[in-house]
PDB file of N, CA and C in Angstrom:
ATOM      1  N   UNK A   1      87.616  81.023  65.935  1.00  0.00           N
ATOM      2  CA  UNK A   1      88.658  80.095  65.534  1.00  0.00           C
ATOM      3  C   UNK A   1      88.184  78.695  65.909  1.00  0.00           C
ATOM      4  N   UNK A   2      87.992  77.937  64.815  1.00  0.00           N
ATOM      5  CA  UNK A   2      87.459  76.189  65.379  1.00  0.00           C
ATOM      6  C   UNK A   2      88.134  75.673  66.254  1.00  0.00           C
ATOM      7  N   UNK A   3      89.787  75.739  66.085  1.00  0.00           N
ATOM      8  CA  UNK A   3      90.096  74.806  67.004  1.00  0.00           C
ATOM      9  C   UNK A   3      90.046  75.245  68.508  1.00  0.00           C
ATOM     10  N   UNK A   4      89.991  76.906  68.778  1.00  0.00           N
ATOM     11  CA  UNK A   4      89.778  76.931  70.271  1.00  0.00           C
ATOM     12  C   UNK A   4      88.299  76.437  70.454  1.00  0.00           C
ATOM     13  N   UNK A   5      87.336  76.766  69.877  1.00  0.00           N
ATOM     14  CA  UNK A   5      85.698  76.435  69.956  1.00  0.00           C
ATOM     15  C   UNK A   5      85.670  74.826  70.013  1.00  0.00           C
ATOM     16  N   UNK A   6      86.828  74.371  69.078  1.00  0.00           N
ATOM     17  CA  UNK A   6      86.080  72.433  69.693  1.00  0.00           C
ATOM     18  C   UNK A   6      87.201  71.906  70.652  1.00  0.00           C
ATOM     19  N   UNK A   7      87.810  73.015  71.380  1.00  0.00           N
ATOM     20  CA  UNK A   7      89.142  72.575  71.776  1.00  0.00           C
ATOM     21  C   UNK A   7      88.539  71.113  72.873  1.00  0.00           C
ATOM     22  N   UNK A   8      87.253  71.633  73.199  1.00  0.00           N
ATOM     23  CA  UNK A   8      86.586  70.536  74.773  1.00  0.00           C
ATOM     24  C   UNK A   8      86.633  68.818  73.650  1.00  0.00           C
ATOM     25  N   UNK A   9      86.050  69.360  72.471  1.00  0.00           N
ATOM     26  CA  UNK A   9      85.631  67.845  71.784  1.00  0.00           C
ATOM     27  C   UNK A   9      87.067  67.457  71.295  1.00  0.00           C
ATOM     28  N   UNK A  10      88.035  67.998  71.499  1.00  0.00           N
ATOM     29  CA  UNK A  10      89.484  67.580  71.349  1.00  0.00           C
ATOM     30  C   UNK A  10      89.934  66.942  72.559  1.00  0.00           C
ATOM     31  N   UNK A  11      90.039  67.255  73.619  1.00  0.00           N
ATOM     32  CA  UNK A  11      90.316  67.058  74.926  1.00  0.00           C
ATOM     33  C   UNK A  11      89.453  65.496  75.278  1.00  0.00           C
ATOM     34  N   UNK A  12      88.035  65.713  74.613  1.00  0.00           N
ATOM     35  CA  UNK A  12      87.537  64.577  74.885  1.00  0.00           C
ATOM     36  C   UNK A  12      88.102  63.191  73.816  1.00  0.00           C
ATOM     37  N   UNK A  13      87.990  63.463  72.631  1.00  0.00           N
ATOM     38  CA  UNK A  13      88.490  62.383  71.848  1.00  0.00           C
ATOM     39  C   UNK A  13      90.359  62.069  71.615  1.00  0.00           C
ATOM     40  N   UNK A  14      90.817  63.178  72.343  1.00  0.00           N
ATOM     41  CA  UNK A  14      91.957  62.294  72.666  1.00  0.00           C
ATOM     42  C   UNK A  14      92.315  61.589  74.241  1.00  0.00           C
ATOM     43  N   UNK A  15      91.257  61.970  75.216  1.00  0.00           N
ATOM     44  CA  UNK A  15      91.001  61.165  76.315  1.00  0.00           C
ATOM     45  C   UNK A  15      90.163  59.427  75.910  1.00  0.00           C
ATOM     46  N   UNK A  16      89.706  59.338  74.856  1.00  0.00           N
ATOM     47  CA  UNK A  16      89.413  58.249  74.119  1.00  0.00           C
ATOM     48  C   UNK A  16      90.271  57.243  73.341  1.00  0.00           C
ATOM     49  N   UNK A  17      91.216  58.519  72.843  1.00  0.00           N
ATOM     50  CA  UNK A  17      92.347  57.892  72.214  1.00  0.00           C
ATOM     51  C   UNK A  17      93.048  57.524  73.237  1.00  0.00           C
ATOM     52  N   UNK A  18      93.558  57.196  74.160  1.00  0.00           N
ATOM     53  CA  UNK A  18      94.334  56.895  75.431  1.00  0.00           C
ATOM     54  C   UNK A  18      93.601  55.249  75.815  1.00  0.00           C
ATOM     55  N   UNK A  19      92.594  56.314  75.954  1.00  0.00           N
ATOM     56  CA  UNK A  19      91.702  54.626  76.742  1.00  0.00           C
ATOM     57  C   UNK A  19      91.715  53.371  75.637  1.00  0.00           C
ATOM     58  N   UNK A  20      91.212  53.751  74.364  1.00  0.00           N
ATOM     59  CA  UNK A  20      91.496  52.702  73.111  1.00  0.00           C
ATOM     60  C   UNK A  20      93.030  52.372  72.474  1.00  0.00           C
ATOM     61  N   UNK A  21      94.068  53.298  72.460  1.00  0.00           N
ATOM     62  CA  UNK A  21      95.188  53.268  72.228  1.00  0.00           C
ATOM     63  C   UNK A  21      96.108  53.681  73.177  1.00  0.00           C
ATOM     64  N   UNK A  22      96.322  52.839  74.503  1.00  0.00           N
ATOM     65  CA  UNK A  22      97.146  53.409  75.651  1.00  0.00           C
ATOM     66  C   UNK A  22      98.821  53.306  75.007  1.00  0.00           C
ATOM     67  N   UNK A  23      98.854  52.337  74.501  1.00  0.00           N
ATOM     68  CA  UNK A  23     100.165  52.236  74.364  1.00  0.00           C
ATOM     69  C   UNK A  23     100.906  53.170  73.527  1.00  0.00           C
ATOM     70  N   UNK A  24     100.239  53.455  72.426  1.00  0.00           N
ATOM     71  CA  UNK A  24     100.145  54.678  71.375  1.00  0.00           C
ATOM     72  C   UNK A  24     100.492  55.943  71.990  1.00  0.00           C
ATOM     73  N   UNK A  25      99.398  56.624  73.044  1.00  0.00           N
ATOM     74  CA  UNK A  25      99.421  57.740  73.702  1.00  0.00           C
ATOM     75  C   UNK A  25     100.256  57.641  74.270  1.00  0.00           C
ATOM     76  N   UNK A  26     100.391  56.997  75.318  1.00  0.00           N
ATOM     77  CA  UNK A  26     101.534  56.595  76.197  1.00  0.00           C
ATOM     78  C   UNK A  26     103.055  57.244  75.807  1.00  0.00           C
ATOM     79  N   UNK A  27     103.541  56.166  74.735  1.00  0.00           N
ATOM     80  CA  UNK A  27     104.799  56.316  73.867  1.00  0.00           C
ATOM     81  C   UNK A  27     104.631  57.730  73.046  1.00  0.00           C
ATOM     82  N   UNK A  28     103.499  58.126  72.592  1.00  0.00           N
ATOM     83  CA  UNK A  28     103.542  59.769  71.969  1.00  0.00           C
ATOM     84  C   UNK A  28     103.937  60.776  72.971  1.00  0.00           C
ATOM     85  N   UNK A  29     103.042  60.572  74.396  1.00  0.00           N
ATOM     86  CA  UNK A  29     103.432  61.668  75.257  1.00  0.00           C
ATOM     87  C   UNK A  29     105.078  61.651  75.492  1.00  0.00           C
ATOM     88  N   UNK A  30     105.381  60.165  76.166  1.00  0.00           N
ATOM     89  CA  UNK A  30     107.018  60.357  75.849  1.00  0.00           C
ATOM     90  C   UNK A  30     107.940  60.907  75.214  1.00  0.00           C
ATOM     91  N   UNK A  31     107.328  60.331  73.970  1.00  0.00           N
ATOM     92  CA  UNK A  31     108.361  61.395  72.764  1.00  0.00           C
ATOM     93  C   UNK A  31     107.749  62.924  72.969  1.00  0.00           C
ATOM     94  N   UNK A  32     106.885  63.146  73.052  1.00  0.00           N
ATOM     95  CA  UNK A  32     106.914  64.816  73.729  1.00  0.00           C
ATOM     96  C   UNK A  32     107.472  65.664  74.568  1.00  0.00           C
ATOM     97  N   UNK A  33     107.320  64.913  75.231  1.00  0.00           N
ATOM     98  CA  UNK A  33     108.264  65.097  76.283  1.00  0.00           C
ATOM     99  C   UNK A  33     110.014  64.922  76.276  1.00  0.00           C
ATOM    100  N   UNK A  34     109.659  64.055  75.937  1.00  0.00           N
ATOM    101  CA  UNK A  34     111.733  64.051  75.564  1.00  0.00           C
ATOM    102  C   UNK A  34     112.133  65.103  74.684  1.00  0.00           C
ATOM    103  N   UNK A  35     111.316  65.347  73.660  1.00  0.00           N
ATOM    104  CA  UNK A  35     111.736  66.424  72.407  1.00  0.00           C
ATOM    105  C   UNK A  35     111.891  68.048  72.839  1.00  0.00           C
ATOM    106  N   UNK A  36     110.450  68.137  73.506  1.00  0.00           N
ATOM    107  CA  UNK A  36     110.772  69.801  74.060  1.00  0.00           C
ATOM    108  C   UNK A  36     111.501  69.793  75.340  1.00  0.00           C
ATOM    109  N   UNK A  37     112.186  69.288  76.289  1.00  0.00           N
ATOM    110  CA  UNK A  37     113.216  69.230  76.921  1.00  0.00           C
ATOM    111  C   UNK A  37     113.926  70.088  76.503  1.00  0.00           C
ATOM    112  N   UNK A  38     114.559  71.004  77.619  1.00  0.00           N
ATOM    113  CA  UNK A  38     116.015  71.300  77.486  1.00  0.00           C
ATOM    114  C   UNK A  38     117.098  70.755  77.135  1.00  0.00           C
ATOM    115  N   UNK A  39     117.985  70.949  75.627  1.00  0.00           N
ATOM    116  CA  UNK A  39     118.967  70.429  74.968  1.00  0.00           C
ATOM    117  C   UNK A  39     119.806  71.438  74.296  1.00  0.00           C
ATOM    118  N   UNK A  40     120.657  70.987  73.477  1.00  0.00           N
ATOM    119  CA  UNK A  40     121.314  72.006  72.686  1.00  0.00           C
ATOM    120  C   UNK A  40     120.106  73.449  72.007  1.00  0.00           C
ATOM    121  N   UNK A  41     118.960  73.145  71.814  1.00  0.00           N
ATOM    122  CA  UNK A  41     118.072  73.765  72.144  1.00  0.00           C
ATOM    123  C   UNK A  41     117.114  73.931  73.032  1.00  0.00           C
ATOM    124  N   UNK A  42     116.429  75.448  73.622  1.00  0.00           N
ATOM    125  CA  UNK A  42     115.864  75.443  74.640  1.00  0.00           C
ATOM    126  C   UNK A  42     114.646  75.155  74.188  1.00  0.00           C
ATOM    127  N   UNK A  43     113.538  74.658  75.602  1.00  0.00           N
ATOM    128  CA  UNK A  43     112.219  74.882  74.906  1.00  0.00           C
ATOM    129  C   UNK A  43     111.713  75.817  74.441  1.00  0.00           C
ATOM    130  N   UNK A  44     111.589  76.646  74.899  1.00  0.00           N
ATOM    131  CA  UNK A  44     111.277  78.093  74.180  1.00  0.00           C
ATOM    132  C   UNK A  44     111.531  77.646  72.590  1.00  0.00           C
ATOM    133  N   UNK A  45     112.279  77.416  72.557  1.00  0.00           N
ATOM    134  CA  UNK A  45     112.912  77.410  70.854  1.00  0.00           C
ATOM    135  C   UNK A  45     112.123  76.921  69.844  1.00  0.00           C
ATOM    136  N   UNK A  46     112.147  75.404  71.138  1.00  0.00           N
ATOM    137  CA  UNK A  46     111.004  74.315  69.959  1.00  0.00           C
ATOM    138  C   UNK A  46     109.982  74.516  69.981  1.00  0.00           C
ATOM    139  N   UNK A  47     109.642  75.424  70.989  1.00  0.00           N
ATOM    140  CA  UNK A  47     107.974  75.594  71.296  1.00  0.00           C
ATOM    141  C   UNK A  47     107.768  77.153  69.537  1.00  0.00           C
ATOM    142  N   UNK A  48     108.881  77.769  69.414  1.00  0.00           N
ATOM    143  CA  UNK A  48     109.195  78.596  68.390  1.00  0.00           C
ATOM    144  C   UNK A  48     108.889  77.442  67.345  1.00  0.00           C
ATOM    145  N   UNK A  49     109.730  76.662  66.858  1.00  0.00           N
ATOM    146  CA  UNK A  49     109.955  75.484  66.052  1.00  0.00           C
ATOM    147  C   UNK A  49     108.379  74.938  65.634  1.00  0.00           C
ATOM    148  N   UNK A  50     107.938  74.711  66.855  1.00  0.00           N
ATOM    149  CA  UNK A  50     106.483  73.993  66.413  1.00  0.00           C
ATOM    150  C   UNK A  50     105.389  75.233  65.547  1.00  0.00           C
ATOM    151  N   UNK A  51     105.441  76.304  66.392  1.00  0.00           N
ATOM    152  CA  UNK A  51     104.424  77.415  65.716  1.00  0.00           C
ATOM    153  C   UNK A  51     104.821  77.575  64.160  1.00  0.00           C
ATOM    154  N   UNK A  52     106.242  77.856  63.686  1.00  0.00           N
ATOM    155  CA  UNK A  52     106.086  77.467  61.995  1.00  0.00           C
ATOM    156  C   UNK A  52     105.485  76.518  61.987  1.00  0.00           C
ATOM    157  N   UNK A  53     106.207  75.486  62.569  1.00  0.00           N
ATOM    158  CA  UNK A  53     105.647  74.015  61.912  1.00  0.00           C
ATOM    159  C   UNK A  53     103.673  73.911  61.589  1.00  0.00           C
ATOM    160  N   UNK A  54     103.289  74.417  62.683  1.00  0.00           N
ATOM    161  CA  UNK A  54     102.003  74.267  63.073  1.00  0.00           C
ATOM    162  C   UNK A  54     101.367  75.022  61.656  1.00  0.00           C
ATOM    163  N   UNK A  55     102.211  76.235  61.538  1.00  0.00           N
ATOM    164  CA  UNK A  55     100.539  77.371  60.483  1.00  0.00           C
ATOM    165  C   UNK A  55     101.568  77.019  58.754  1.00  0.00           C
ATOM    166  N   UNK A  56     102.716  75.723  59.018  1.00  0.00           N
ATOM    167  CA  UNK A  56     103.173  75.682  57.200  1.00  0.00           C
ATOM    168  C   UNK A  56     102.292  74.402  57.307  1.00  0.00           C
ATOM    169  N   UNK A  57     101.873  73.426  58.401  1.00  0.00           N
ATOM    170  CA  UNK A  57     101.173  72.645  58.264  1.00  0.00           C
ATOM    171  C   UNK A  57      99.983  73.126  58.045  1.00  0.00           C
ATOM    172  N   UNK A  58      99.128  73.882  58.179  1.00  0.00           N
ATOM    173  CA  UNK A  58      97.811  74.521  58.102  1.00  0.00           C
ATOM    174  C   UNK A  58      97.234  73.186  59.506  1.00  0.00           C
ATOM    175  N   UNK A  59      97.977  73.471  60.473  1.00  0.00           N
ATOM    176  CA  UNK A  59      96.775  72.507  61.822  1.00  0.00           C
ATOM    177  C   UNK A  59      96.396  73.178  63.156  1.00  0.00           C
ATOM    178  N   UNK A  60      94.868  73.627  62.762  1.00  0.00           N
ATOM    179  CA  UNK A  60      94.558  74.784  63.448  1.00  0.00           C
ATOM    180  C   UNK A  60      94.763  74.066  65.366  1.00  0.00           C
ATOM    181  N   UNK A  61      94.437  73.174  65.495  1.00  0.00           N
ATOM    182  CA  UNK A  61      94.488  72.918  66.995  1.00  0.00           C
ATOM    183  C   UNK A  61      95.961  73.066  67.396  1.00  0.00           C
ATOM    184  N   UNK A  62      96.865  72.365  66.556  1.00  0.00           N
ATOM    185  CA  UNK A  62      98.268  72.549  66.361  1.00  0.00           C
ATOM    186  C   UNK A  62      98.809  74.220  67.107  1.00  0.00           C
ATOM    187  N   UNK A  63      97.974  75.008  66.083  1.00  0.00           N
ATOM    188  CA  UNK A  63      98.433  76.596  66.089  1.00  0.00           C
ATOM    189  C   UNK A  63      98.087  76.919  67.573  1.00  0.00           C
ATOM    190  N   UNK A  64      96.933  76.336  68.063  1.00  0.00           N
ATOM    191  CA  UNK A  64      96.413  77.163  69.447  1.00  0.00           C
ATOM    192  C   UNK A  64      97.463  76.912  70.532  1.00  0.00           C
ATOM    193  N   UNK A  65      97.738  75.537  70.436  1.00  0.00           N
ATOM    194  CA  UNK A  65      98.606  74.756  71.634  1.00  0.00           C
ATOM    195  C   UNK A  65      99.805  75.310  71.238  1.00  0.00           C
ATOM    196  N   UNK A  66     100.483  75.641  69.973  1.00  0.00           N
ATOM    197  CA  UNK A  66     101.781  76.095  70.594  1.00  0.00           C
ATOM    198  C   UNK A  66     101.826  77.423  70.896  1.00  0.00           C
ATOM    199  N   UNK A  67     101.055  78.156  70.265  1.00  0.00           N
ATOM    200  CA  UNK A  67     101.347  79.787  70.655  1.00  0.00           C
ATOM    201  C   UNK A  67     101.376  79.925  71.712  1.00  0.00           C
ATOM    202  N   UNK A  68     100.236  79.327  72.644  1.00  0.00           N
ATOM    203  CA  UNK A  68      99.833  79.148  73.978  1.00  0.00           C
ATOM    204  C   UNK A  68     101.442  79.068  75.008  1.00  0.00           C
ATOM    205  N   UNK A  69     102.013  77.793  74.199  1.00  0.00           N
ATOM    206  CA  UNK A  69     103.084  77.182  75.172  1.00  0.00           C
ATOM    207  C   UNK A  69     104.156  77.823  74.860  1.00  0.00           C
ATOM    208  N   UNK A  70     104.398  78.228  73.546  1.00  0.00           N
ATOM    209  CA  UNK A  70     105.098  79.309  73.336  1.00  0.00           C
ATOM    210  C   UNK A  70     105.323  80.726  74.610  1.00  0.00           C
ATOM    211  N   UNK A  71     104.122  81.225  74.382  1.00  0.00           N
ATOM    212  CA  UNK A  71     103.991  82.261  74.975  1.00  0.00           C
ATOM    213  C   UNK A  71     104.272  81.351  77.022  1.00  0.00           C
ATOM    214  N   UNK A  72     103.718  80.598  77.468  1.00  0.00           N
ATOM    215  CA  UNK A  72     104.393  79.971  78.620  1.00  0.00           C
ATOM    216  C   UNK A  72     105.853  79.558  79.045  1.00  0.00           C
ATOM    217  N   UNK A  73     106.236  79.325  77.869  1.00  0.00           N
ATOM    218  CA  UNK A  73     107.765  78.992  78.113  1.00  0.00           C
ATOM    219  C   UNK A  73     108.960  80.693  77.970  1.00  0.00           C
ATOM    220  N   UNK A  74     108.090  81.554  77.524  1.00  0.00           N
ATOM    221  CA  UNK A  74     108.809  82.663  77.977  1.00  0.00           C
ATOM    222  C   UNK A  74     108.808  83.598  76.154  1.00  0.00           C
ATOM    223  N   UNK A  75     108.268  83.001  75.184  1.00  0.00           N
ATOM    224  CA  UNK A  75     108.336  83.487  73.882  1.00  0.00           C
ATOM    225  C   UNK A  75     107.706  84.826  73.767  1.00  0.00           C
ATOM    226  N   UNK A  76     108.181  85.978  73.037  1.00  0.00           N
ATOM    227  CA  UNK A  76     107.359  87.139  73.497  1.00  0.00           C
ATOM    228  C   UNK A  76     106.885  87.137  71.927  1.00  0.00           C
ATOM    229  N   UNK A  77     106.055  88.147  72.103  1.00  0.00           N
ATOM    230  CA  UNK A  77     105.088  88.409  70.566  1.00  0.00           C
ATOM    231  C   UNK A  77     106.377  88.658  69.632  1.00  0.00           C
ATOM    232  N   UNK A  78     107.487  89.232  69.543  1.00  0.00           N
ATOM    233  CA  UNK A  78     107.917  89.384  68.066  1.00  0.00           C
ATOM    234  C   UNK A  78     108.712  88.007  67.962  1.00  0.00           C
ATOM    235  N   UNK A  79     109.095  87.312  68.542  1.00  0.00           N
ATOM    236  CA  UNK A  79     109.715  85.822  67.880  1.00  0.00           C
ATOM    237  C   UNK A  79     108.279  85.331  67.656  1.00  0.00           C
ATOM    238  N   UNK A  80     107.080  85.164  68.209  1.00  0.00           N
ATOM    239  CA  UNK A  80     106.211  84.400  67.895  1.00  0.00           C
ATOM    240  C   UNK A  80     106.007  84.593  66.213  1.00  0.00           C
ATOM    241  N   UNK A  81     105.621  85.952  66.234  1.00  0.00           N
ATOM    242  CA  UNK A  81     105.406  86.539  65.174  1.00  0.00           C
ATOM    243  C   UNK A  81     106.864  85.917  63.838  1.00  0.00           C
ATOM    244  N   UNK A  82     107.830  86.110  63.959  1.00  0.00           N
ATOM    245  CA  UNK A  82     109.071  86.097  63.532  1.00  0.00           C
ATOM    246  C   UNK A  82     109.176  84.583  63.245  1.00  0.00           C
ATOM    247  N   UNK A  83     108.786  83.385  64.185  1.00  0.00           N
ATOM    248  CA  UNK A  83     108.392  82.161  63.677  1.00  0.00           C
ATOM    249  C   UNK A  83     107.180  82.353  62.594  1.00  0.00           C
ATOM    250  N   UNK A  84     106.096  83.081  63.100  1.00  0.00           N
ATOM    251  CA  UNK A  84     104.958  82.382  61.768  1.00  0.00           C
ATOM    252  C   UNK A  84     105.632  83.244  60.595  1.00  0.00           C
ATOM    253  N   UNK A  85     106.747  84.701  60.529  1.00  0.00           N
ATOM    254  CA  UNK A  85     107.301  84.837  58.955  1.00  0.00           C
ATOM    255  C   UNK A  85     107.792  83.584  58.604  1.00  0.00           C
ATOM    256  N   UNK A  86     108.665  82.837  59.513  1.00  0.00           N
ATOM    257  CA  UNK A  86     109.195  82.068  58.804  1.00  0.00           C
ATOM    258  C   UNK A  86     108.353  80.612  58.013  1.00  0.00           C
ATOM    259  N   UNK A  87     106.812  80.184  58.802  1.00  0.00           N
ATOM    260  CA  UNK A  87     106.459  79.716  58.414  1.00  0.00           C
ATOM    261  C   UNK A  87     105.721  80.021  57.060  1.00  0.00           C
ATOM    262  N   UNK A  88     105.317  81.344  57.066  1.00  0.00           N
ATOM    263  CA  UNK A  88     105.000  82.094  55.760  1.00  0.00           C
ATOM    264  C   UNK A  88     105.738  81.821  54.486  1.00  0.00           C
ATOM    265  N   UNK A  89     107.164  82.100  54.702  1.00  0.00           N
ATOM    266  CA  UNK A  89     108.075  81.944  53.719  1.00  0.00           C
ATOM    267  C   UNK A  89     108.289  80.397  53.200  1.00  0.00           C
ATOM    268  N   UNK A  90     107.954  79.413  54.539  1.00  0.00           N
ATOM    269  CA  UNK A  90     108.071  78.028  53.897  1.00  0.00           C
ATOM    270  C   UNK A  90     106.925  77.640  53.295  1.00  0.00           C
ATOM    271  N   UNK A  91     105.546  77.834  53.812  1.00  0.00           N
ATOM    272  CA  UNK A  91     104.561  77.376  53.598  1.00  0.00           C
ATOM    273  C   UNK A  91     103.811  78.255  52.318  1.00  0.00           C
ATOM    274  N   UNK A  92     103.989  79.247  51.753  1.00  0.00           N
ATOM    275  CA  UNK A  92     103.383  80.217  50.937  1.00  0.00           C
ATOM    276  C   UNK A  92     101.715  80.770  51.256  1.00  0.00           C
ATOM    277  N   UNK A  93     101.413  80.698  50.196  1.00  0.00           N
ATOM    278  CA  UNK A  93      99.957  81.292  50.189  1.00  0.00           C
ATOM    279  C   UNK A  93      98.886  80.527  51.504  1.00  0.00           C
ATOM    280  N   UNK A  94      98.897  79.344  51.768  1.00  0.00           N
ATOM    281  CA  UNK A  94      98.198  78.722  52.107  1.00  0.00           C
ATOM    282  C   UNK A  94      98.491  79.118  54.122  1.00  0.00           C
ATOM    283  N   UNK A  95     100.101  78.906  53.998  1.00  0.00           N
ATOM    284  CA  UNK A  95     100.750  79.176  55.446  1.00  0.00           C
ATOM    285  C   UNK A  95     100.212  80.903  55.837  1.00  0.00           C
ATOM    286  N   UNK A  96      99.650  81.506  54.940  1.00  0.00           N
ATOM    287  CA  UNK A  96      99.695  83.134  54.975  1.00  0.00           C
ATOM    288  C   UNK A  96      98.147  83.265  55.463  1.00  0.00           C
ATOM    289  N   UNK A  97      97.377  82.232  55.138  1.00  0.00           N
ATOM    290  CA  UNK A  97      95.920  81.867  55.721  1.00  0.00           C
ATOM    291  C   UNK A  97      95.433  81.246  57.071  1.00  0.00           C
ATOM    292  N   UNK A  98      96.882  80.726  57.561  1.00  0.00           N
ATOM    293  CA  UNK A  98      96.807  80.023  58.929  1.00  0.00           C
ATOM    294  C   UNK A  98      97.416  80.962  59.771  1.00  0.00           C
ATOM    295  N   UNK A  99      98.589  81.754  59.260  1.00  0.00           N
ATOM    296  CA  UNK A  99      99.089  82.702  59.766  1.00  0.00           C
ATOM    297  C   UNK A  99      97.745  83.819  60.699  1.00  0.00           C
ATOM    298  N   UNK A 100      97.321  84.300  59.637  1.00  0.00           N
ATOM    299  CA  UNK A 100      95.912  84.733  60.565  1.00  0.00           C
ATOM    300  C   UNK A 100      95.146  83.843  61.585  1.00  0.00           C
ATOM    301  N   UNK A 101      95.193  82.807  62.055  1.00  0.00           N
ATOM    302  CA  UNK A 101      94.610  81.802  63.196  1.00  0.00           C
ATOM    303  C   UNK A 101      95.903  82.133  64.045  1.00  0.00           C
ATOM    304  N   UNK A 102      97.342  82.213  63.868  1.00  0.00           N
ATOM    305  CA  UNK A 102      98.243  81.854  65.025  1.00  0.00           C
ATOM    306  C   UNK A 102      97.937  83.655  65.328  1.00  0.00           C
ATOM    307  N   UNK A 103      97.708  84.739  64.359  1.00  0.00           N
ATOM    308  CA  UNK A 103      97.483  86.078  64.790  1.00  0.00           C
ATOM    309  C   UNK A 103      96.677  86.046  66.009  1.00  0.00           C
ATOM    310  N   UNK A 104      95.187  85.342  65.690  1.00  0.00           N
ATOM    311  CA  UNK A 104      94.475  85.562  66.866  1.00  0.00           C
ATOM    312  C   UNK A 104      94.497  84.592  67.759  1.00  0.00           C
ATOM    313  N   UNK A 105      94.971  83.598  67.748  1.00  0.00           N
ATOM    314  CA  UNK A 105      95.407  83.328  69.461  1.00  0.00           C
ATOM    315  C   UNK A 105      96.653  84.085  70.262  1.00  0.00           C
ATOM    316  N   UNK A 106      97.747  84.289  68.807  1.00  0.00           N
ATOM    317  CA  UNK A 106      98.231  85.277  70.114  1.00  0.00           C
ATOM    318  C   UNK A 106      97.597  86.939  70.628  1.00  0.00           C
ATOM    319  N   UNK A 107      97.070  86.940  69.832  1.00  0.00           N
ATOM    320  CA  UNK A 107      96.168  88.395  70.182  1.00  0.00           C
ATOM    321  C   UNK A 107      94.771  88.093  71.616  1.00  0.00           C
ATOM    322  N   UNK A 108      94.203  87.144  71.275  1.00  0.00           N
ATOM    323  CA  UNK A 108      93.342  86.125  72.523  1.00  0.00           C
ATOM    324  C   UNK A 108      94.502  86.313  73.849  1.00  0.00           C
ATOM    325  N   UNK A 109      95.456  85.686  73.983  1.00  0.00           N
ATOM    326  CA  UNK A 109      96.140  85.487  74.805  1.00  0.00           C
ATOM    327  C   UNK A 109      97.254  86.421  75.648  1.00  0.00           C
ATOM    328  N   UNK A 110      97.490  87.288  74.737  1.00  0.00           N
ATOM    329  CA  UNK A 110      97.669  88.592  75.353  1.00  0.00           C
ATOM    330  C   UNK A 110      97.370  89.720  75.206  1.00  0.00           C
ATOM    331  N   UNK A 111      96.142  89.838  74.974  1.00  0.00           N
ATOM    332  CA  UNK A 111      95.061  91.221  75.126  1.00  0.00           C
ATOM    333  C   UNK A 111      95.483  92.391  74.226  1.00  0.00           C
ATOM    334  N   UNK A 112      96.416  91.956  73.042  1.00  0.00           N
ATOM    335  CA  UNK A 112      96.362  92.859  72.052  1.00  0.00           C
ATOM    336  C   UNK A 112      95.588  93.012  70.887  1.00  0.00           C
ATOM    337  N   UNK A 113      96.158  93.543  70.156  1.00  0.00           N
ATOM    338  CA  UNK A 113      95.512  93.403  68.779  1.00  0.00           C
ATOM    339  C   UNK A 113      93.783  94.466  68.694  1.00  0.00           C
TER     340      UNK A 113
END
């Protein structure tokens, strides 16, 4: 899967993006932070929320980081799963191709599959 394999050259060029665009990063992490917060929805939820979002977007680094946080905030394999149907159903053919990337990180991450 590319995006776990360049996950280091990710880590590095958005440690670049910080140093060249602090104010940018800065104000992004914020809004990250404010959004998956506990609210009328839990994180768990949005961390659910992002994994469609992530495989109807087809954004493989996207897919790794939320399954990941997904699965940290307490998400078990059939909502994970149950988010990427739903991203399936929004995203069609294309979401059904990324769908297989969010398969194997959650399969990576908890020793199934």
């Amino acid at each position: 899967m590319e995006a776990q394999k360049n996950g280091e050259g990710l880590s590095t060029y958005l440690e670049k993006l910080a140093q060249e665009l602090p104010e940018v990063m800065k104000n992004f992490h914020q809004l990250h932070e404010a959004v998956v917060s506990d609210a009328a929805l839990s994180a768990k939820q949005k961390e659910l929320i992002a994994v469609g979002i992530a495989v109807a977007i087809r954004c493989s680094y996207c897919i790794a980081n939320h399954v990941a946080k997904a699965l940290q905030m307490g998400a078990s394999r059939k909502e994970i799963l149950e988010a990427i149907s739903v991203a399936i159903m929004m995203g069609g053919g294309p979401a059904v191709a990324y769908a297989t990337e969010a398969m194997k990180v959650l399969d990576t991450l908890t020793a199934e599959g």
